[in-house]
Protein backbone atom coordinates (compact mmCIF):
# COMPACT_ATOMS: atom_id res chain seq x y z
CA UNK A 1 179.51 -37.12 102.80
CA UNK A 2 176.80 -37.47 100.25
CA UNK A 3 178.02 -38.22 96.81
CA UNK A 4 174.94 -35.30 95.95
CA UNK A 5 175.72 -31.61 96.19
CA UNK A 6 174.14 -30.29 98.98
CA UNK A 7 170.63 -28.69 97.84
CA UNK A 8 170.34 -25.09 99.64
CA UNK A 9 173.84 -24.59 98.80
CA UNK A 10 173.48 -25.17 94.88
CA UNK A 11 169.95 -22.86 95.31
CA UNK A 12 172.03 -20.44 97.61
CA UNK A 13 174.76 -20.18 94.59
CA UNK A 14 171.96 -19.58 91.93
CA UNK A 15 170.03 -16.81 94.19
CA UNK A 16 173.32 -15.28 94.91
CA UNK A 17 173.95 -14.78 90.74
CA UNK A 18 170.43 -12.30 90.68
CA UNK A 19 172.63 -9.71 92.73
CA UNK A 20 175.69 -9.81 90.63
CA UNK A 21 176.60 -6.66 89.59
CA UNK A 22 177.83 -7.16 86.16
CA UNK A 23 177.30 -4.10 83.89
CA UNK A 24 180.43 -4.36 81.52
CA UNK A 25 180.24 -7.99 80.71
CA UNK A 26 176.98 -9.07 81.64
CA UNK A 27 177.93 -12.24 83.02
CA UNK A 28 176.30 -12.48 86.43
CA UNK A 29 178.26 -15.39 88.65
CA UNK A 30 176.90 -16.06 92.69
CA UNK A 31 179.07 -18.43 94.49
CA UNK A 32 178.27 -20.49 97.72
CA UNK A 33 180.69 -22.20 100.14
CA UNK A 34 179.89 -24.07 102.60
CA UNK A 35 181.88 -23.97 105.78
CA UNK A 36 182.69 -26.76 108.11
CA UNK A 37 179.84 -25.35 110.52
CA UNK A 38 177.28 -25.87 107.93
CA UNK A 39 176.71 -22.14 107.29
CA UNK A 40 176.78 -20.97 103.71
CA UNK A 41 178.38 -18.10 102.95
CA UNK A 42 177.03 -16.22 99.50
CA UNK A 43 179.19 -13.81 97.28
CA UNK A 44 178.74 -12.44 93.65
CA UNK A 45 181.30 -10.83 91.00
CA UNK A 46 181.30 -6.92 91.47
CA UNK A 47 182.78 -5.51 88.57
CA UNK A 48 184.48 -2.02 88.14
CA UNK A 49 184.96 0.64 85.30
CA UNK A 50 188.54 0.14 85.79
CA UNK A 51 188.45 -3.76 85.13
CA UNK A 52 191.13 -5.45 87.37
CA UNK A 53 189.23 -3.89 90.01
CA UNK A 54 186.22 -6.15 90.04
CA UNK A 55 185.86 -9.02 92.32
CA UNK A 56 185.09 -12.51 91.86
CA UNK A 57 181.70 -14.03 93.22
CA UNK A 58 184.26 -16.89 95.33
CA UNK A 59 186.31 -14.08 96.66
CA UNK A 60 182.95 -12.26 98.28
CA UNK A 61 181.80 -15.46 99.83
CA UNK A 62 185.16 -16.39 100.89
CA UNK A 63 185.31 -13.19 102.36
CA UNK A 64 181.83 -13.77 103.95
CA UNK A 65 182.67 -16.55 105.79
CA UNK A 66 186.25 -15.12 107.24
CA UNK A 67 184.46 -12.42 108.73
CA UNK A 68 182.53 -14.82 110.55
CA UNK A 69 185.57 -16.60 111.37
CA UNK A 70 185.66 -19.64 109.65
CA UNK A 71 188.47 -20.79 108.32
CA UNK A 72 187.86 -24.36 106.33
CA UNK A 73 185.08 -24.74 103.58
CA UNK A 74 183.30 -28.31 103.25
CA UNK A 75 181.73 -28.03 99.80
CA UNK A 76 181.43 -24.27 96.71
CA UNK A 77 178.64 -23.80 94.64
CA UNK A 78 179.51 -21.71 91.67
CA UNK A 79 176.28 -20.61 89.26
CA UNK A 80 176.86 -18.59 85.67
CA UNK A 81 174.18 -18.17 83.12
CA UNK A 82 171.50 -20.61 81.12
CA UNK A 83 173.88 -23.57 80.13
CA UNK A 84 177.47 -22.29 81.28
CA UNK A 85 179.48 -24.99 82.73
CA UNK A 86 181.26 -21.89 85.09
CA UNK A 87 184.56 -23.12 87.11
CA UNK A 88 186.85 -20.25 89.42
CA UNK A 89 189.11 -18.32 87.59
CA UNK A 90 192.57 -18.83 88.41
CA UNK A 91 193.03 -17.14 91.54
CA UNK A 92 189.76 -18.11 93.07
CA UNK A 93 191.12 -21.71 92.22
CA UNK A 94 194.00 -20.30 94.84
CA UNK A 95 191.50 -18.80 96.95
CA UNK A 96 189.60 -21.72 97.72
CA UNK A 97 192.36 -24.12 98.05
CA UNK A 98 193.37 -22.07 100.50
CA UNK A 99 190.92 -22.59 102.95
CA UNK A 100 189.88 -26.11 101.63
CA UNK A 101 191.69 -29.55 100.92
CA UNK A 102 192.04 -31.22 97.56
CA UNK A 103 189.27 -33.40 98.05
CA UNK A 104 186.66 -30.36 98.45
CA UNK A 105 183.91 -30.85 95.74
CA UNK A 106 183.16 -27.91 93.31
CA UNK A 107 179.81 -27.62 91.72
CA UNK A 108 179.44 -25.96 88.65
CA UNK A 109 175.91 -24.39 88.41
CA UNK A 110 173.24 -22.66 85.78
CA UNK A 111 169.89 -21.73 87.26
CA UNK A 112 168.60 -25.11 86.42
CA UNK A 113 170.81 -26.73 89.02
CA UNK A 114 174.34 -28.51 88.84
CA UNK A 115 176.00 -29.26 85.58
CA UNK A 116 179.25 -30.39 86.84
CA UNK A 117 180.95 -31.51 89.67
CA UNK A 118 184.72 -31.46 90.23
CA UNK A 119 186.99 -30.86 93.02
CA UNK A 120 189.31 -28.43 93.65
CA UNK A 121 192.54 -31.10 93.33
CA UNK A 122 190.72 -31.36 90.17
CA UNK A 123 190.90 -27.74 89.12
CA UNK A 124 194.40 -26.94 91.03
CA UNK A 125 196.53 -29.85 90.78
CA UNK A 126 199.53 -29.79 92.53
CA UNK A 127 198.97 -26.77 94.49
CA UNK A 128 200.96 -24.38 96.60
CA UNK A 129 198.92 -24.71 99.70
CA UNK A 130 199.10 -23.75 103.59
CA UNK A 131 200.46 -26.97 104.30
CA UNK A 132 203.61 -26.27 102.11
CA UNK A 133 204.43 -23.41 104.59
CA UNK A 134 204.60 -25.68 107.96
């Protein structure tokens, strides 16, 4: 793997963000993933007049890509606004590590392109993770 975040997913992460539907807070986030077939999967934060009910741009595109059945992403795009260095909240950091390893890079985007790259072992250390249920 490339040590450089894979193009068309960082663009596919910053397209996704014009979709967001963020009236409350106006803080538009698309995410990307990347699954082990090389398909990217695209999801935005949907917000909700009754606040916990919004949804996280990682949880749509994790969502995306278990409906196609895939089960392990290779590489996440996340994009916020105009110089936000944007990671996962908290339980998108759970999210993703469940369907990804600790090595799985995390790139945090603006709509000029990457600003940060982590992973999620980075993000999540020490994880509860599917492997601790075997």
């Amino acid at each position: 793997m490339s040590d450089e975040p894979d193009g068309a997913l960082v663009a596919a992460a910053i397209d996704a963000r014009r979709n967001a539907y963020a009236p409350y807070s106006n803080y538009q986030v698309g995410a990307a993933v990347r699954a082990k077939n090389d398909k990217i999967y695209t999801g935005v934060n949907v917000e909700n007049a009754a606040y916990p009910e919004g949804t996280c741009a990682e949880a749509g595109a994790i969502a995306a890509m278990a409906l196609d059945g895939e089960r392990e992403i290779a590489e996440v795009a996340v994009a916020g606004p105009d110089g936000a260095i944007i990671t996962p909240c908290g339980g998108c950091r759970q999210k993703l590590r469940e369907f990804s390893r600790a090595d799985v890079r995390i790139h945090s985007c603006d709509p000029a392109g990457v600003r940060q790259t982590v992973t999620i072992g980075d993000l999540l250390p020490h994880a509860f993770a599917p492997e601790h249920l075997k």
